[in-house]
Protein backbone atom coordinates (compact mmCIF):
# COMPACT_ATOMS: atom_id res chain seq x y z
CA UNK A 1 0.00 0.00 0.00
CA UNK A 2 1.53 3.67 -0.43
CA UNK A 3 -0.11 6.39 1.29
CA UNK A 4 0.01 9.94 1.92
CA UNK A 5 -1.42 11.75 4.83
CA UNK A 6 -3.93 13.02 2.34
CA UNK A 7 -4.54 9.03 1.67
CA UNK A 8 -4.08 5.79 -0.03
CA UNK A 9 -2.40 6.38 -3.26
CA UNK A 10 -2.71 2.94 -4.27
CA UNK A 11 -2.80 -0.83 -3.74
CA UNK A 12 -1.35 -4.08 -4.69
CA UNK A 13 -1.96 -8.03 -3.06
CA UNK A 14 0.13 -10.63 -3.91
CA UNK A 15 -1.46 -14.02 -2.98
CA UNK A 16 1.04 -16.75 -4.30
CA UNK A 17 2.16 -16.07 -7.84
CA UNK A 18 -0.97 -14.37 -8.65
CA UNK A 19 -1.33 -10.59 -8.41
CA UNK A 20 -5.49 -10.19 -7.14
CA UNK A 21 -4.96 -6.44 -7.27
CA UNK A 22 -3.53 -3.45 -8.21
CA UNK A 23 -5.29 -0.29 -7.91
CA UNK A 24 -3.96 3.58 -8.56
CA UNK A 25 -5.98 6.47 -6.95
CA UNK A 26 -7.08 7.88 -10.58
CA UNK A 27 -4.40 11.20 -9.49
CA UNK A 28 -1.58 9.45 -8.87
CA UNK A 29 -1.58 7.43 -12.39
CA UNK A 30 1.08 8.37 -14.76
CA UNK A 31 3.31 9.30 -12.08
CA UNK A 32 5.30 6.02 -12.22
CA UNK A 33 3.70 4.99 -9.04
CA UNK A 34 2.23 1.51 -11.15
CA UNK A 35 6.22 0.85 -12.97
CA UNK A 36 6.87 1.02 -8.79
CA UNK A 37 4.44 -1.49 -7.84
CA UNK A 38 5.06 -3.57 -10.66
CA UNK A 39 8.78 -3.39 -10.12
CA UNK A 40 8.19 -4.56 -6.74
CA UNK A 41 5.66 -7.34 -7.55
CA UNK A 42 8.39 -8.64 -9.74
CA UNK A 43 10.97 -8.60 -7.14
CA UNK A 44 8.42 -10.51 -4.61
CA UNK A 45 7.73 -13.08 -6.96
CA UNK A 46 11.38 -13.99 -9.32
CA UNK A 47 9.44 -17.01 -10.79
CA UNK A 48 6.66 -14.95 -12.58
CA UNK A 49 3.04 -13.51 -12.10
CA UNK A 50 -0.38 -13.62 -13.27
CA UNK A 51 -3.42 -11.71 -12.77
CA UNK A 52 -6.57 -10.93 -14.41
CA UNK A 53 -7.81 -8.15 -15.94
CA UNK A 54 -11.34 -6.73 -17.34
CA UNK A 55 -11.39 -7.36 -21.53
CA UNK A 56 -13.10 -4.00 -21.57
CA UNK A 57 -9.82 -2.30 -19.28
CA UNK A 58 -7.80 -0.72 -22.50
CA UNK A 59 -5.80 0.68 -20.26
CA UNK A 60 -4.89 -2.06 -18.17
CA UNK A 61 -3.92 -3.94 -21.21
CA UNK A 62 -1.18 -1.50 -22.53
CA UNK A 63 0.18 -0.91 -19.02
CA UNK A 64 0.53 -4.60 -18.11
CA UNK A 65 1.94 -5.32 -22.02
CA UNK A 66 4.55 -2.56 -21.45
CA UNK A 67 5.87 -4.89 -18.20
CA UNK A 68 6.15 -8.15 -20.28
CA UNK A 69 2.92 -9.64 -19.35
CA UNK A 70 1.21 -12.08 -22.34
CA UNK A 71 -2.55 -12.32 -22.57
CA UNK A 72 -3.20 -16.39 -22.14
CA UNK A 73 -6.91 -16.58 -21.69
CA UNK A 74 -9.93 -14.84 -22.04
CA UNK A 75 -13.07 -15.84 -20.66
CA UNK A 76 -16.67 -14.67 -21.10
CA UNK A 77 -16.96 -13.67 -17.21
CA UNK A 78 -18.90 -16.63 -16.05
CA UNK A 79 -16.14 -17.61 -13.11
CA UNK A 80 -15.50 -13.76 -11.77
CA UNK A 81 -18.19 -11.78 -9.48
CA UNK A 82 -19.15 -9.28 -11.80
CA UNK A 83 -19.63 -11.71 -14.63
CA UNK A 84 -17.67 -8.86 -16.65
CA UNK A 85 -15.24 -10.72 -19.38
CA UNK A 86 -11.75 -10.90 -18.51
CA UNK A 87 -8.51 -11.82 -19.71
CA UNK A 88 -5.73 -13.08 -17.80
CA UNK A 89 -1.85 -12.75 -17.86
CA UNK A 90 1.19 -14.08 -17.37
CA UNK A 91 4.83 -12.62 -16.81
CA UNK A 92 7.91 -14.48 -16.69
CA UNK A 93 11.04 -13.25 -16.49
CA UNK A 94 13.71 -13.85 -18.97
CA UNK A 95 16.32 -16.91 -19.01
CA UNK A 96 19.51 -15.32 -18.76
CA UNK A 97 21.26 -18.96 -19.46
CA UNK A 98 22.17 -19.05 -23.57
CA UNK A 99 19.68 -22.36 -25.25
């Protein structure tokens, strides 16, 4: 969580590999507060991510593609609360060993 004493700036859970939220008070976004979390998220979890994301969250998509994550599934909603399409992702980081 990062907070202010004006408030919560954002938040992210971790539960295992899976990240079940990330959320950026709309004033603090594009402020690099999100690269932080992310770069963080990474660091907590070496062995890769994955989360889930709204299909209808444009923005979402480009900010999770710009940290490496690939779209593996979408679904039509059926299995999340608010029945709202989503698509999930996966990051892994890169093999530094040469094939």
């Amino acid at each position: 969580m990062a907070v202010t004493e004006n408030g919560v700036m954002g938040v992210m859970v971790l539960h295992g590999e899976e990240m079940k939220q990330l959320f950026l008070d709309p004033a603090w976004r594009g402020k690099g507060l999100g690269d932080q979390f992310m770069a963080l998220a990474k660091q907590q979890r070496p062995g890769g991510l994955t989360l889930r994301t709204f299909q209808i969250n444009t923005a979402a998509h480009r900010f999770f593609g710009r940290h490496g994550f690939i779209a593996v599934e979408r679904t039509d909603g059926q299995r999340n609360d608010e029945q709202e399409p989503d698509v999930r992702y996966v990051w892994q980081p890169r093999s530094n060993t040469p094939s």
